[in-house]
Protein backbone atom coordinates (compact mmCIF):
# COMPACT_ATOMS: atom_id res chain seq x y z
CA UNK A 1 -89.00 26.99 71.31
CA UNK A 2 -87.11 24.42 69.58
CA UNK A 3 -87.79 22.26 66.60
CA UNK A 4 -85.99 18.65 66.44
CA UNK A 5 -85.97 17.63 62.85
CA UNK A 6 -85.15 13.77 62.93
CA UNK A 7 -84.69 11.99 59.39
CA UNK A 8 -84.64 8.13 58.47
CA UNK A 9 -83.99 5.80 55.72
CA UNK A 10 -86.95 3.11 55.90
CA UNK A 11 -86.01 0.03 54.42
CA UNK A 12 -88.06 -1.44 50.87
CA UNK A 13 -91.16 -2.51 51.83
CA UNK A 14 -91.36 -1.39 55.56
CA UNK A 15 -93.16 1.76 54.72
CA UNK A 16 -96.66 0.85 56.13
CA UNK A 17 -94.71 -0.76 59.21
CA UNK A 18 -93.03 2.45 59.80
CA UNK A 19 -95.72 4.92 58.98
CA UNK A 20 -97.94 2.93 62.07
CA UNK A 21 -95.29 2.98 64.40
CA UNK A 22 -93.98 6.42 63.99
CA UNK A 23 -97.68 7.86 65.05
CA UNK A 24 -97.49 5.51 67.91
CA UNK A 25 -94.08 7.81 68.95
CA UNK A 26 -95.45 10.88 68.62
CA UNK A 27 -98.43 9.69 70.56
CA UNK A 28 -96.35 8.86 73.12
CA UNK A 29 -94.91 12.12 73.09
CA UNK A 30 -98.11 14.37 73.43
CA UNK A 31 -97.69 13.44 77.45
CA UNK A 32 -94.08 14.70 77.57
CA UNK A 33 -93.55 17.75 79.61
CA UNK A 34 -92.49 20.76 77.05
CA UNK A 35 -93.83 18.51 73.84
CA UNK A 36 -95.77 21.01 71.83
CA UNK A 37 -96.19 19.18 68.26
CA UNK A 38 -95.22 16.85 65.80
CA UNK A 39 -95.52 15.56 62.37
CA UNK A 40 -94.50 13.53 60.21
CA UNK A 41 -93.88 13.26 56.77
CA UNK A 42 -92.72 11.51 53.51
CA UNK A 43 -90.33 12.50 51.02
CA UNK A 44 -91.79 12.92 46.94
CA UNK A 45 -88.58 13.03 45.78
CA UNK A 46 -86.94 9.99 48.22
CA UNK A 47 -89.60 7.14 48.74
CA UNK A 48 -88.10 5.39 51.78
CA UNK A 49 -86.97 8.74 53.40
CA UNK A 50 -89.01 9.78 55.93
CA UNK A 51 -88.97 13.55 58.19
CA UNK A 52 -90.43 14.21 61.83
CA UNK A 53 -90.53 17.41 62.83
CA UNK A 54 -91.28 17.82 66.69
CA UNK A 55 -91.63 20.94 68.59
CA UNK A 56 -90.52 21.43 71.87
CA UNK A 57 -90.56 23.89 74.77
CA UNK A 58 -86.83 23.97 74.90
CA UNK A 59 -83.83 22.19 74.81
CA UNK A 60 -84.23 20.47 77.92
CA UNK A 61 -87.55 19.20 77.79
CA UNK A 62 -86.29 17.38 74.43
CA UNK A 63 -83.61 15.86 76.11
CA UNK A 64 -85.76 14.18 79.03
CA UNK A 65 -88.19 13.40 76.29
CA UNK A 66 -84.91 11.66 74.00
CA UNK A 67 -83.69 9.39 76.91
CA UNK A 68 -86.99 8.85 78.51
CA UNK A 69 -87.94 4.86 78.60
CA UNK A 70 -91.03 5.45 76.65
CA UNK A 71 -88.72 6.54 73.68
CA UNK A 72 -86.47 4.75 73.57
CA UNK A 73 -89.19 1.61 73.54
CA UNK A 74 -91.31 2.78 70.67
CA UNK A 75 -87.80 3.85 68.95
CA UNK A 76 -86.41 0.33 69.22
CA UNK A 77 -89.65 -0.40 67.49
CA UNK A 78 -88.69 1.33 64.53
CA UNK A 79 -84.61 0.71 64.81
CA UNK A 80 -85.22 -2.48 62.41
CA UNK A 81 -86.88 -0.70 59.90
CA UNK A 82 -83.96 1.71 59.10
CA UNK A 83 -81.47 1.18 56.48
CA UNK A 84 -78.73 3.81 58.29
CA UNK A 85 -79.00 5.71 61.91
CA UNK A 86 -81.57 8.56 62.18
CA UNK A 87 -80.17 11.67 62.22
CA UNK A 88 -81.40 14.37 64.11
CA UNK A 89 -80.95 18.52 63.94
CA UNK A 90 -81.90 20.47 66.69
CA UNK A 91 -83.45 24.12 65.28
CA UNK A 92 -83.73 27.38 67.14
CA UNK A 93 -85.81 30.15 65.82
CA UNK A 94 -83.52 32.96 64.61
C-alpha cells in the first residue's frame, strides 16, 4: 500500500475555488485502477495550506494515475490557484 501525501499553497481568497475542485480530483480518481482512498484537508494552523492524502495499491498504480489525462486536466484546474508547486511525498508503511 502506499500513501501519496500532496501539499499546496492556495492563494488569498481561492479557498472555496480550490476546496470544489480538489473533490472533483479525487472523484476522478475513485475509477483509477489501484486508487483505494482519499481526503482532503485544511491546515488550523496555515489557512491557505491545504493536505491530500491518497491511498494507493502501490507505486505503480499511482504513477499511471499521476500522468493519466484525467489528472493532469482537473490538476491544471487547480495549477492557478497555487501560490508555489505542490509537493508531493510518497509513504510506505514501515
Amino acid at each position: 500500500m502506499l500513501k501519496v501525501l500532496i501539499e499546496r499553497e492556495i492563494a488569498e481568497g481561492l479557498e472555496g475555488a480550490y476546496e470544489m475542485a480538489i473533490r472533483q480530483v479525487i472523484q476522478a480518481a475513485v475509477n483509477a485502477p489501484g486508487f483505494i482512498s482519499g481526503e482532503a484537508f485544511a491546515d488550523l494552523q496555515r489557512p491557505n495550506h491545504r493536505v491530500v492524502i491518497v491511498t494507493m495499491r502501490d507505486l505503480a498504480s499511482w504513477q499511471v494515475w499521476h500522468q493519466s489525462p484525467e489528472r493532469l486536466a482537473t490538476v491544471a484546474v487547480i495549477q492557478p490557484m497555487l501560490e508555489d508547486e505542490e509537493r508531493i511525498t510518497l509513504l510506505e508503511p514501515l
